[in-house]
Protein backbone atom coordinates (compact mmCIF):
# COMPACT_ATOMS: atom_id res chain seq x y z
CA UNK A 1 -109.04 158.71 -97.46
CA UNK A 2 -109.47 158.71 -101.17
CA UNK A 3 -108.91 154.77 -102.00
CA UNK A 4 -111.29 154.03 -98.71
CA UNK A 5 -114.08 155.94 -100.57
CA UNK A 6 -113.53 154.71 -104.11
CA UNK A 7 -113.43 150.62 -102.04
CA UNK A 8 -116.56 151.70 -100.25
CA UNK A 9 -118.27 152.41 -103.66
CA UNK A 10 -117.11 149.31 -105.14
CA UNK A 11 -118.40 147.39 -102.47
CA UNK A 12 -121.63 149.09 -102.19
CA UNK A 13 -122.43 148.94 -105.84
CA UNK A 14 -121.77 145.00 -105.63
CA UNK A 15 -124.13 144.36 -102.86
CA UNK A 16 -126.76 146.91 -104.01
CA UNK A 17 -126.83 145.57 -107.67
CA UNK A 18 -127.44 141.65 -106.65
CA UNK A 19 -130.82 142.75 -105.95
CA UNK A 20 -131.31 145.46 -108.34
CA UNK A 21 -130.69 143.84 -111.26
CA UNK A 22 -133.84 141.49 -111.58
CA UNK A 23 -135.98 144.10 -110.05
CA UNK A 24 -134.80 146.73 -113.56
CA UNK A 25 -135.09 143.57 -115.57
CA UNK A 26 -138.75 142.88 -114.44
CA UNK A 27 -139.65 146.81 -114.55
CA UNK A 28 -138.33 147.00 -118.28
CA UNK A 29 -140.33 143.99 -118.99
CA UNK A 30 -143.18 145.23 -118.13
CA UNK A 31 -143.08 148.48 -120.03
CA UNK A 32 -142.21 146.68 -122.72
CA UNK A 33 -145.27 144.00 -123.19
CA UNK A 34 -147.43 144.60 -125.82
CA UNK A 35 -151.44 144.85 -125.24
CA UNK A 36 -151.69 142.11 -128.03
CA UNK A 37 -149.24 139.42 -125.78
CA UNK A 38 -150.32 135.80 -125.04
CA UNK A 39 -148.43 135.79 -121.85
CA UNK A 40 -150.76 136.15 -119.09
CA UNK A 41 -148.28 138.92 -116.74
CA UNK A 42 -150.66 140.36 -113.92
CA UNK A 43 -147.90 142.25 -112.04
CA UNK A 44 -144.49 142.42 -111.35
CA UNK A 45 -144.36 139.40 -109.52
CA UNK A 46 -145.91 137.53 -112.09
CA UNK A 47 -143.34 138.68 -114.90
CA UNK A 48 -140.28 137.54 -112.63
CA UNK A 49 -141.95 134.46 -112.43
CA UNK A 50 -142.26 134.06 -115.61
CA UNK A 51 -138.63 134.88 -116.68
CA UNK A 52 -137.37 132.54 -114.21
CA UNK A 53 -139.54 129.78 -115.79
CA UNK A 54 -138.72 130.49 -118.79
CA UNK A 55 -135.24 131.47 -118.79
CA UNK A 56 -134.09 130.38 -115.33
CA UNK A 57 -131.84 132.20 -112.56
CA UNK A 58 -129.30 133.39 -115.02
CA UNK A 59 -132.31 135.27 -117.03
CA UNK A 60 -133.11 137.10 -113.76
CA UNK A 61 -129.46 138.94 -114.39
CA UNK A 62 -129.57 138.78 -117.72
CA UNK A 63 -127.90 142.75 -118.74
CA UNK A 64 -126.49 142.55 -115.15
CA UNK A 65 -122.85 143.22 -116.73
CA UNK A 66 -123.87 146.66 -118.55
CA UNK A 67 -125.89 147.69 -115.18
CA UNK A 68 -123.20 146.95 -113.07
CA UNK A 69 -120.88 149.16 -114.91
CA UNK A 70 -123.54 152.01 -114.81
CA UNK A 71 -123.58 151.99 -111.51
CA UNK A 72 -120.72 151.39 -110.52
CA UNK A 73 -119.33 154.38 -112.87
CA UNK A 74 -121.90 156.24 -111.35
CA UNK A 75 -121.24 155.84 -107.45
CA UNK A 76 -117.40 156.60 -108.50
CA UNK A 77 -118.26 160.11 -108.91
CA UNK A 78 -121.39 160.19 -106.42
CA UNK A 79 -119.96 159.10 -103.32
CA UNK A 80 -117.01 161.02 -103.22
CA UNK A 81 -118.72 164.40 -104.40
CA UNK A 82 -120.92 163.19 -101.42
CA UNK A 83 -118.19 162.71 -99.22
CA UNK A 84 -116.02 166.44 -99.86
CA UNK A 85 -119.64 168.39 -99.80
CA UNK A 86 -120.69 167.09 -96.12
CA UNK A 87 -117.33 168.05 -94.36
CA UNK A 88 -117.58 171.68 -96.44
């Protein structure tokens, strides 16, 4: 049962960090711009936009390495903690 769990956290942090990883890039973006900026960034939508204009699809992921080890250290622990507490 162990290995099952620790596969089904691998696999779930894969497919859950495809998407995650522009949508933390865009929300540290836009925590980070400055009143003073000359980019014109009216939402999130906006500032995704913009990085994929600007930088492209690979700029969308760009700290997607570093975030995928978070997680995926993260959901290691989680999921099988998880898993022993709901049969207790």
């Amino acid at each position: 049962m162990g290995q099952n769990i620790i596969f089904a956290s691998t696999v779930g942090t894969f497919f859950q960090i495809i998407p995650a990883i522009p949508i933390e890039l865009v929300k540290t973006r836009l925590q980070t711009i400055k009143l003073n900026n000359s980019l014109k960034i009216n939402g999130p939508l906006s500032c995704a936009l913009n990085i994929f204009r600007e930088e492209g699809l690979i700029g969308l992921y760009r700290g997607g390495t570093i975030m995928f080890w978070r997680d995926f250290i993260g959901y290691l622990f989680y999921i099988p903690v998880y898993e022993y507490f709901i049969k207790i």
